[in-house]
C-alpha atoms as a PDB file:
ATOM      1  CA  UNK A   1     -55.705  29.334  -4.580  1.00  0.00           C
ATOM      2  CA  UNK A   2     -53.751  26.066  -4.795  1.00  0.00           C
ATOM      3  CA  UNK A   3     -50.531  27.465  -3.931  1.00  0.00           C
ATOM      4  CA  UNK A   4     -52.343  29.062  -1.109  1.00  0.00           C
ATOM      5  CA  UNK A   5     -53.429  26.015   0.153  1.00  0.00           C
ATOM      6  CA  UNK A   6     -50.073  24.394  -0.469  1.00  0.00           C
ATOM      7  CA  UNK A   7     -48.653  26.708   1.870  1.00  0.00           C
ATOM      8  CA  UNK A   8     -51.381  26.233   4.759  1.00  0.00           C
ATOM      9  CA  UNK A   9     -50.016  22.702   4.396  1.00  0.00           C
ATOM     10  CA  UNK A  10     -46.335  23.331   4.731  1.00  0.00           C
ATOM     11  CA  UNK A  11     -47.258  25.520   7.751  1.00  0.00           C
ATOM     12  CA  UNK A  12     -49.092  22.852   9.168  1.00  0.00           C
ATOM     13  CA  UNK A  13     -46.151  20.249   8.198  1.00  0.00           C
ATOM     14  CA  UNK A  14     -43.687  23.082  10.228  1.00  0.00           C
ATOM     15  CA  UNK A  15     -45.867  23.490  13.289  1.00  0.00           C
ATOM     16  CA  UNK A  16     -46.054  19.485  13.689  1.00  0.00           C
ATOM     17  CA  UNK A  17     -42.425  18.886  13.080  1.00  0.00           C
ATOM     18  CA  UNK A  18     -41.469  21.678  15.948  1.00  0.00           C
ATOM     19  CA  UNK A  19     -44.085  20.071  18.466  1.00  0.00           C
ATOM     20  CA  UNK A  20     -42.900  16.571  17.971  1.00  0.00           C
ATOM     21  CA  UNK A  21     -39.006  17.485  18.672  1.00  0.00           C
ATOM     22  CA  UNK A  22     -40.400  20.154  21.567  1.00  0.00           C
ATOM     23  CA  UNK A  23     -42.330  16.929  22.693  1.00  0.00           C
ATOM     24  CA  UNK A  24     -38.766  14.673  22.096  1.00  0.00           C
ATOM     25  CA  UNK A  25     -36.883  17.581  23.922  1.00  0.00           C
ATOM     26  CA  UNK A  26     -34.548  17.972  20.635  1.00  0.00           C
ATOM     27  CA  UNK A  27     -33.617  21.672  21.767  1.00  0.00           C
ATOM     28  CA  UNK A  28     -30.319  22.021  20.401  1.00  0.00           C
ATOM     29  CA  UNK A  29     -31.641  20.416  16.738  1.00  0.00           C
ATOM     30  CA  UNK A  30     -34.844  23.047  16.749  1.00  0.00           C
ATOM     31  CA  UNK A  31     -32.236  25.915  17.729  1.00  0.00           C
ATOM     32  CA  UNK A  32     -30.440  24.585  14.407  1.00  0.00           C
ATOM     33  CA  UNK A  33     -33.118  24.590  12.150  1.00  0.00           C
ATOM     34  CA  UNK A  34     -34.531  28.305  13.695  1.00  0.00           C
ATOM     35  CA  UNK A  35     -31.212  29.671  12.900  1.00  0.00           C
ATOM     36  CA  UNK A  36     -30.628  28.331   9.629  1.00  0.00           C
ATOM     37  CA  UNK A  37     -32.237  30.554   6.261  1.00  0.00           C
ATOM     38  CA  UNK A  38     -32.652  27.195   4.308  1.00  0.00           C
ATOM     39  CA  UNK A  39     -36.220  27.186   4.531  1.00  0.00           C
ATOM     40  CA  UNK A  40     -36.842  30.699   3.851  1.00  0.00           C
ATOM     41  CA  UNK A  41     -34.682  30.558   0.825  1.00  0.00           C
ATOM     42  CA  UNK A  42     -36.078  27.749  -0.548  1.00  0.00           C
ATOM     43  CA  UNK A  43     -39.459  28.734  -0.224  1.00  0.00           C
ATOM     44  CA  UNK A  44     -38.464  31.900  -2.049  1.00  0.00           C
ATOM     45  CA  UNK A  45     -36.832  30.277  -5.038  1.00  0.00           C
ATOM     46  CA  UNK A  46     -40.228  28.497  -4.882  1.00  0.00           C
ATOM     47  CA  UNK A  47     -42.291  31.461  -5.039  1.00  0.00           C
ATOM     48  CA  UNK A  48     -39.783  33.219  -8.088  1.00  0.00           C
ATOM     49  CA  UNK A  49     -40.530  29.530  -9.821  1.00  0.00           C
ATOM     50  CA  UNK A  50     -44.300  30.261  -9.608  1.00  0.00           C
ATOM     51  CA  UNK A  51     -44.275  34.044 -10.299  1.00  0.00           C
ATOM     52  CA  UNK A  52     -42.527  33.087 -13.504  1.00  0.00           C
ATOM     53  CA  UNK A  53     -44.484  30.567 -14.844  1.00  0.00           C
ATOM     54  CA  UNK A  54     -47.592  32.215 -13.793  1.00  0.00           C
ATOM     55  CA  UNK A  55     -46.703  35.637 -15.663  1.00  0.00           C
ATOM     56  CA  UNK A  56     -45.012  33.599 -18.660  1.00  0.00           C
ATOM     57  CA  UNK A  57     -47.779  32.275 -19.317  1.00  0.00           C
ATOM     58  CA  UNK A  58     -49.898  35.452 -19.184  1.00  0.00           C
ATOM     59  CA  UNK A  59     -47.008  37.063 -21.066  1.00  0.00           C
ATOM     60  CA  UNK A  60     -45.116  34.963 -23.071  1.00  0.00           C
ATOM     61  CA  UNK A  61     -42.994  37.523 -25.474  1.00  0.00           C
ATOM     62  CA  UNK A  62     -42.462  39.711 -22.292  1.00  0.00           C
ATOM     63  CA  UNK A  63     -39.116  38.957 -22.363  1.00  0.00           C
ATOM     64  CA  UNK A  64     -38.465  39.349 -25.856  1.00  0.00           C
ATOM     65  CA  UNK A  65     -40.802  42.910 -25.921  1.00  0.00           C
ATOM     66  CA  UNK A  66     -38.695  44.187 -22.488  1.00  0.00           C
ATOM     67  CA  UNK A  67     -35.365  43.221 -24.180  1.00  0.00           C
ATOM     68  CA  UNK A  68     -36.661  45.296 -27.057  1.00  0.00           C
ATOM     69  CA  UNK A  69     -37.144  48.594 -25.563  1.00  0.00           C
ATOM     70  CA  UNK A  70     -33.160  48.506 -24.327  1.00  0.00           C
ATOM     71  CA  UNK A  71     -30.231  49.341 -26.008  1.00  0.00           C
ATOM     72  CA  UNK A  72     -28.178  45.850 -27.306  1.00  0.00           C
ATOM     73  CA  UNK A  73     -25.644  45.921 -24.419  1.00  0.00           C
ATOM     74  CA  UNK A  74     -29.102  47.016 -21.681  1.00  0.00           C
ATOM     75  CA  UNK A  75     -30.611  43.603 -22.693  1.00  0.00           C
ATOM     76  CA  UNK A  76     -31.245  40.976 -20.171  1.00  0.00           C
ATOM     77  CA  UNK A  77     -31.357  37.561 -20.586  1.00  0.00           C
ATOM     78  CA  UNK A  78     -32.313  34.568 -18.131  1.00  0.00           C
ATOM     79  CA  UNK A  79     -30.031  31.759 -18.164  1.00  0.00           C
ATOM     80  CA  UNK A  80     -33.011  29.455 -17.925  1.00  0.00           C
ATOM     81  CA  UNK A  81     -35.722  28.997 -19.923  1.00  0.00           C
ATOM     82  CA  UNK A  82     -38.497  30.055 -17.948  1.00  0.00           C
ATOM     83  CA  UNK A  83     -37.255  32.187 -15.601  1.00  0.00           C
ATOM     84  CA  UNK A  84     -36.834  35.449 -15.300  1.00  0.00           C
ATOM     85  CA  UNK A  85     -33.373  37.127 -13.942  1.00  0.00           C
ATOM     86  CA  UNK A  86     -34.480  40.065 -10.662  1.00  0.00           C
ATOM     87  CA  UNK A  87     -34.437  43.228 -13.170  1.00  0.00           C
ATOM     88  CA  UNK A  88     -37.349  41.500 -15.416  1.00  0.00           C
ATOM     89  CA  UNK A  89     -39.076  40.437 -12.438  1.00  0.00           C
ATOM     90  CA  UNK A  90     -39.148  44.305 -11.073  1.00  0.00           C
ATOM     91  CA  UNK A  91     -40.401  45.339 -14.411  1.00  0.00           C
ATOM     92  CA  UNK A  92     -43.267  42.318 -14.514  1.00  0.00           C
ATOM     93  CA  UNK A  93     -44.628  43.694 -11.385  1.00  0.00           C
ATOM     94  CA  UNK A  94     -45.018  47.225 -12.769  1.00  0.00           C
ATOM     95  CA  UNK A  95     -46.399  45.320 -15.890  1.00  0.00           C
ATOM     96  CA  UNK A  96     -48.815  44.259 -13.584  1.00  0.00           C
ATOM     97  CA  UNK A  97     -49.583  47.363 -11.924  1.00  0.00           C
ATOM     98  CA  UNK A  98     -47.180  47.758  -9.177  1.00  0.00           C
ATOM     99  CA  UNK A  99     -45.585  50.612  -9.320  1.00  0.00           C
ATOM    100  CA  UNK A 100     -44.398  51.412  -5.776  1.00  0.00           C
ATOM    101  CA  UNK A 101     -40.796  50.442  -5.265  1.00  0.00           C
ATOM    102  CA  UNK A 102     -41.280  49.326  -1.574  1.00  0.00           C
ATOM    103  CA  UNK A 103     -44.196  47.335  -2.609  1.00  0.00           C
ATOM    104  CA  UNK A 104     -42.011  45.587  -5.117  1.00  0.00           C
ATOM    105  CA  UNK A 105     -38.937  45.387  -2.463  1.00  0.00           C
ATOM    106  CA  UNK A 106     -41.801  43.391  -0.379  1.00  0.00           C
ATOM    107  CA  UNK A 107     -42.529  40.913  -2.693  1.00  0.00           C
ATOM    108  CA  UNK A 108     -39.022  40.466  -3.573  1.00  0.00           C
ATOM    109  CA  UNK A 109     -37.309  40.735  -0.398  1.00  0.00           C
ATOM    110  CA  UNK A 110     -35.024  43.295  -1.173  1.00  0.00           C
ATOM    111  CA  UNK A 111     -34.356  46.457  -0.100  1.00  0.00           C
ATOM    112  CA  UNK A 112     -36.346  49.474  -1.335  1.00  0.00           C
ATOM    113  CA  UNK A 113     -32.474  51.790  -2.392  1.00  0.00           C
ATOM    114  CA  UNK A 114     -31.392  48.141  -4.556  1.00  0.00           C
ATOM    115  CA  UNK A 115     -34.987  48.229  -6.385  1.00  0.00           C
ATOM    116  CA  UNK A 116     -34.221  51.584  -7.160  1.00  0.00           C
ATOM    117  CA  UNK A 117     -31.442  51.481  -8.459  1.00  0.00           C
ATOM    118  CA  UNK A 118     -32.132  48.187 -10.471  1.00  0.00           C
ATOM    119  CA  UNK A 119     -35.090  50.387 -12.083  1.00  0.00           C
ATOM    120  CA  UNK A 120     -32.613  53.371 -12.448  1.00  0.00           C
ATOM    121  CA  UNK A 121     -29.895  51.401 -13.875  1.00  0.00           C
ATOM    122  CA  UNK A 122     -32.800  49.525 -16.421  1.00  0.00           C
ATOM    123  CA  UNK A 123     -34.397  52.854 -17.289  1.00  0.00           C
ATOM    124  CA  UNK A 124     -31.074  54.565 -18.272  1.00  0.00           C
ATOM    125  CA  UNK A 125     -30.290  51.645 -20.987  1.00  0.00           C
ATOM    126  CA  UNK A 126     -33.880  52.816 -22.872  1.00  0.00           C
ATOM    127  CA  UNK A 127     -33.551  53.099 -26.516  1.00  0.00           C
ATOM    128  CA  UNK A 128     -36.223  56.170 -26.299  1.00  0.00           C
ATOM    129  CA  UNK A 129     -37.229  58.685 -23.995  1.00  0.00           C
ATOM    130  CA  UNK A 130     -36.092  57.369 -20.260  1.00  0.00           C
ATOM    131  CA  UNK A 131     -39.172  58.697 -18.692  1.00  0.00           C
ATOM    132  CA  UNK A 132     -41.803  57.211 -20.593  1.00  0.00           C
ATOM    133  CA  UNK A 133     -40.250  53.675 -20.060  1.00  0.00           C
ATOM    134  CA  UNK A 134     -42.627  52.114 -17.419  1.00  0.00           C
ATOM    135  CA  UNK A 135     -45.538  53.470 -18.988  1.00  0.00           C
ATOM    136  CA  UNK A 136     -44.503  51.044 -22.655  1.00  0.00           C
ATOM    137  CA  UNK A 137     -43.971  48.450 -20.084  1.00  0.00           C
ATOM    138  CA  UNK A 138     -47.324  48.589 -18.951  1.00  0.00           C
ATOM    139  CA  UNK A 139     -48.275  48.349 -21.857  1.00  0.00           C
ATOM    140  CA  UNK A 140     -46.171  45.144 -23.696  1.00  0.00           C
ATOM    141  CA  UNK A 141     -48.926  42.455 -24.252  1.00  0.00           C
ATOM    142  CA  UNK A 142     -51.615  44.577 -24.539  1.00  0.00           C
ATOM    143  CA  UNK A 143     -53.828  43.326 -27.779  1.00  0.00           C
ATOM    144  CA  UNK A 144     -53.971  45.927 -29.714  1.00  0.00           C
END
């Protein structure tokens, strides 16, 4: 709810800072900033920051349980501590109950053929059966 709320904010915060240079007549400065992805990449990075806290902290060994359903050379491992790289972040969705690739291309802004193939390429490194992959995702953390 607070990141919610954070973001009403920065919306706010956007709307005021285009009225004031609409109100200055800075055209050529707003036509800058519209055409520049800056905002809507940091924002993202943002958003990837929170996801992976948030769902750290609900799943702490996820990484470590993920890595340990691949074969040795499959494994994936962040570079920060933290974070998780895009192929853990696809499967932390489905651990989470989305399934549906263009859902998951949504959330991640990418497109629905790279997500599958990320899962494809991911699925065909299992040490077991390939097709009953997802469902032990689902299933890492569970208490047992």
């Amino acid at each position: 709810m607070s990141l919610c709320s954070q973001y009403i904010d920065k919306l706010d915060d956007y709307r005021k800072m285009v009225n004031k240079k609409m109100k200055n007549k800075e055209l050529e400065d707003l036509f800058r900033i519209s055409k520049s992805t800056e905002l809507k990449e940091k924002e993202l990075e943002e958003l990837y920051q929170n996801f992976d806290s948030v769902f750290l902290h609900l799943f702490p060994n996820f990484v470590n349980d993920f890595n340990a359903l691949l074969q040795d050379d499959m494994q994936v491992h962040p570079k920060e501590e933290n974070r998780l790289t895009t192929e853990i972040r696809i499967f932390a969705l489905i651990r989470l109950g989305i399934e549906d690739s263009s859902k998951i291309a949504e959330f991640l802004h990418y497109s629905v053929n790279t997500i599958y193939n990320y899962r494809a390429r991911i699925k065909n490194g299992a040490l077991d059966n390939r097709e009953s992959f997802e469902r032990r995702i689902k299933q890492l953390g569970n208490i047992q």
